[in-house]
C-alpha atoms as a PDB file:
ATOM      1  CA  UNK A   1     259.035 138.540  -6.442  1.00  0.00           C
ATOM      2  CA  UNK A   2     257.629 140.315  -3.311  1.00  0.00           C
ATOM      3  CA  UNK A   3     255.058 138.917  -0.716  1.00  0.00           C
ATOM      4  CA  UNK A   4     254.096 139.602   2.667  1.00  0.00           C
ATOM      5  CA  UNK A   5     252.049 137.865   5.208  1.00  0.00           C
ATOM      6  CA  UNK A   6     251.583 138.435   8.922  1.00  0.00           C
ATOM      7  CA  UNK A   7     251.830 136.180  12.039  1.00  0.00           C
ATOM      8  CA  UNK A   8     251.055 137.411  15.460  1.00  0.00           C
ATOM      9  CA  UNK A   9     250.640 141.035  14.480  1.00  0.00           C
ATOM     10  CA  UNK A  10     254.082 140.911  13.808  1.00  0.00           C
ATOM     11  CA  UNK A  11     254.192 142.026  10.010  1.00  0.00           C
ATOM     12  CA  UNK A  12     256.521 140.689   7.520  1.00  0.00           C
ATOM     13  CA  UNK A  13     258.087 141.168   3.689  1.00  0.00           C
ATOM     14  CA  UNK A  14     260.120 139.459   1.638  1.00  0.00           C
ATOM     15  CA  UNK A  15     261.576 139.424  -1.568  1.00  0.00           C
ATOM     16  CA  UNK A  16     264.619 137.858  -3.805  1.00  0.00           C
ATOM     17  CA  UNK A  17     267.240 139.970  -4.160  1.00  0.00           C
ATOM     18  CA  UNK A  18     270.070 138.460  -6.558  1.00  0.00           C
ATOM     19  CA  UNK A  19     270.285 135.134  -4.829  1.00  0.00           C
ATOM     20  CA  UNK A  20     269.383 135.909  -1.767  1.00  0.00           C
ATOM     21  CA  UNK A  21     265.679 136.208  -0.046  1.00  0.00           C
ATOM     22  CA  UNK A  22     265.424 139.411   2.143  1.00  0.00           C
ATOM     23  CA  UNK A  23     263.065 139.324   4.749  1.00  0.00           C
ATOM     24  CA  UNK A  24     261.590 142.652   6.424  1.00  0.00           C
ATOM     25  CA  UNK A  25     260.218 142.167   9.906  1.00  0.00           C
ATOM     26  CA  UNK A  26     257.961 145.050  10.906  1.00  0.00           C
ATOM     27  CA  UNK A  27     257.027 145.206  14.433  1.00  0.00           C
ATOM     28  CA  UNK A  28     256.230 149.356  14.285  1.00  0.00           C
ATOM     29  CA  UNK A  29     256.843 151.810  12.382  1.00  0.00           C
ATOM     30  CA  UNK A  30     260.712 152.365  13.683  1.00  0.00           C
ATOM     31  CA  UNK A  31     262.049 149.091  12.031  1.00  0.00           C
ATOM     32  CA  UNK A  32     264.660 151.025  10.492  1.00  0.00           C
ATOM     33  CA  UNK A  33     267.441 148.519   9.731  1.00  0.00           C
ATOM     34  CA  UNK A  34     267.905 145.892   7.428  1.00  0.00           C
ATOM     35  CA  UNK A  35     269.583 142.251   7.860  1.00  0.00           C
ATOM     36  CA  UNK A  36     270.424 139.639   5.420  1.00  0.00           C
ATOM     37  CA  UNK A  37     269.833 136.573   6.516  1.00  0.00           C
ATOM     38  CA  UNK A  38     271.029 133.362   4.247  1.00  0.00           C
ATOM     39  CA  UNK A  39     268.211 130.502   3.586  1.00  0.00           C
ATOM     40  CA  UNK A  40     268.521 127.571   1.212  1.00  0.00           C
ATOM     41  CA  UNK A  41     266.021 125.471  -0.427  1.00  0.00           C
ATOM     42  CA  UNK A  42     265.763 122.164  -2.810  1.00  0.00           C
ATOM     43  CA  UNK A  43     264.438 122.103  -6.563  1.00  0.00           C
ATOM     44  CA  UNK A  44     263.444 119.009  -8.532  1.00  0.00           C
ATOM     45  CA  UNK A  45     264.666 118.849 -12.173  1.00  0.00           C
ATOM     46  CA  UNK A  46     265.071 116.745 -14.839  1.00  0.00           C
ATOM     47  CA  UNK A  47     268.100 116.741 -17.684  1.00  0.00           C
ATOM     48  CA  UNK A  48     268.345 114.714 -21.089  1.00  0.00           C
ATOM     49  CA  UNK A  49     270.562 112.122 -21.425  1.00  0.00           C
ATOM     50  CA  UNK A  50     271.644 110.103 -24.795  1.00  0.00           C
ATOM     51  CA  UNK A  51     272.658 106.684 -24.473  1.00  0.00           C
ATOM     52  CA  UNK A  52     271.721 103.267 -25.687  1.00  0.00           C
ATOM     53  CA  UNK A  53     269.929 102.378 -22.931  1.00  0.00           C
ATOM     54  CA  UNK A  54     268.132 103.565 -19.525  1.00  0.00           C
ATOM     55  CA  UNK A  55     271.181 102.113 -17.117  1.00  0.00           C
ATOM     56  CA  UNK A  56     273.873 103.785 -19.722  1.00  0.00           C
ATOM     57  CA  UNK A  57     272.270 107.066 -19.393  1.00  0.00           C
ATOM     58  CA  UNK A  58     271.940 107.156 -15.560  1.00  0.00           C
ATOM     59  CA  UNK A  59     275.497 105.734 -15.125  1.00  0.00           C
ATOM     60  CA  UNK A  60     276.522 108.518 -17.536  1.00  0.00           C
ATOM     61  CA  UNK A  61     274.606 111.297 -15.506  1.00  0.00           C
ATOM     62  CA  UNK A  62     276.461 109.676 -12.022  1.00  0.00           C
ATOM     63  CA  UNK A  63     279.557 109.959 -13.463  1.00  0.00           C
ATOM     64  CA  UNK A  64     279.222 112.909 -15.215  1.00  0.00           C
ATOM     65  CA  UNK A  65     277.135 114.941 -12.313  1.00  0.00           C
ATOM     66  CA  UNK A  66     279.500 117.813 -11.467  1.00  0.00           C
ATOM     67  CA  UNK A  67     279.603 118.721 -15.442  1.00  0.00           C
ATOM     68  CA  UNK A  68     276.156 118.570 -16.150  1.00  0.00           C
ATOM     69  CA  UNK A  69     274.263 122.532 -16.354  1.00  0.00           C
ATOM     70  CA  UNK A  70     271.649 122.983 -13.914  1.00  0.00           C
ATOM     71  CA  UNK A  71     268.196 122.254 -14.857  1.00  0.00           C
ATOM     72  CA  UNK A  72     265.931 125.224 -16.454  1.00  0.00           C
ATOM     73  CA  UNK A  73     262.644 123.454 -15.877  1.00  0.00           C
ATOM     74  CA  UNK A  74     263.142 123.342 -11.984  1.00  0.00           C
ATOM     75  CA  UNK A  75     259.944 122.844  -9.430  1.00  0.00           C
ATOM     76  CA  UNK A  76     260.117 123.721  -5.701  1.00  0.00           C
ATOM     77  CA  UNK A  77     260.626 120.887  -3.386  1.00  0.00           C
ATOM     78  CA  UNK A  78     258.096 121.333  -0.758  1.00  0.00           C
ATOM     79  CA  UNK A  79     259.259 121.567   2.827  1.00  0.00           C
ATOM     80  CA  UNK A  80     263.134 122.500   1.989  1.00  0.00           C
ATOM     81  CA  UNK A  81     263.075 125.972   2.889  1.00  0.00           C
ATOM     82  CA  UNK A  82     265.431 126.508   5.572  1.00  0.00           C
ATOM     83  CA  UNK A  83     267.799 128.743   7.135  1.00  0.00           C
ATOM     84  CA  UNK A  84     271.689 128.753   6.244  1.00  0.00           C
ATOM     85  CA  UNK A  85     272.988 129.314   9.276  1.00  0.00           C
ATOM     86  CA  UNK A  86     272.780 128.208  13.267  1.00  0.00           C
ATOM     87  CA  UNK A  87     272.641 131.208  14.811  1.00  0.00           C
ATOM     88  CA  UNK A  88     272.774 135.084  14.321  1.00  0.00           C
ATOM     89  CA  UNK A  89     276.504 134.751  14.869  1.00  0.00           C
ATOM     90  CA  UNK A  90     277.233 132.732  11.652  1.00  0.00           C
ATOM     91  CA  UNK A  91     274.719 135.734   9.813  1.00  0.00           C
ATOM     92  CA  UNK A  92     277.759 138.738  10.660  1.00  0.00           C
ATOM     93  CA  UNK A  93     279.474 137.447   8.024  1.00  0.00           C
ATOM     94  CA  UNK A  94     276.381 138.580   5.363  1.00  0.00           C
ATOM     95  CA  UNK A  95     276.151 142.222   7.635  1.00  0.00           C
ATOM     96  CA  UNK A  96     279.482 143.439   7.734  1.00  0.00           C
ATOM     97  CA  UNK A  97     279.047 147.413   6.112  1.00  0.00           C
END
């Protein structure tokens, strides 16, 4: 995936790169470095359950949770895109060369 949009003349790309979305920020033509910058964000899914009834299977999924694969039919929850981290401080750890 790779997009781009622009706010204030200030010019940026992005892309996913393994799991993690890297951002370009192009102010000029010198932007000649590259930061990785962690974000998060929420899906919705759904998984199938078998049990005799509605409340078995739910109980089933709350106990079982942690065991359960992740979802393959997963939907963007609107709103939930965030950064990982407080400050560019807690980012060194993603820069270190």
């Amino acid at each position: 995936m790779f997009d781009g949009f622009e706010v204030n003349k200030i010019v940026c790309f992005y892309f996913q790169k393994e799991e993690h979305i890297v951002v370009h920020v192009v102010a000029n033509s010198n932007a000649d470095k590259e930061f990785i910058i962690p974000v998060t964000w929420e899906v919705f899914s759904r998984i199938k359950v078998q049990a005799a009834t509605l409340e078995e299977a739910f109980s089933w999924a709350e106990e079982h949770l942690d065991e359960i694969p992740l979802g393959d039919d997963t939907d963007y929850v609107d709103g939930s895109y965030e950064l990982s981290a407080e400050g560019a401080e807690e980012c060194e750890i993603y820069n270190r060369r």
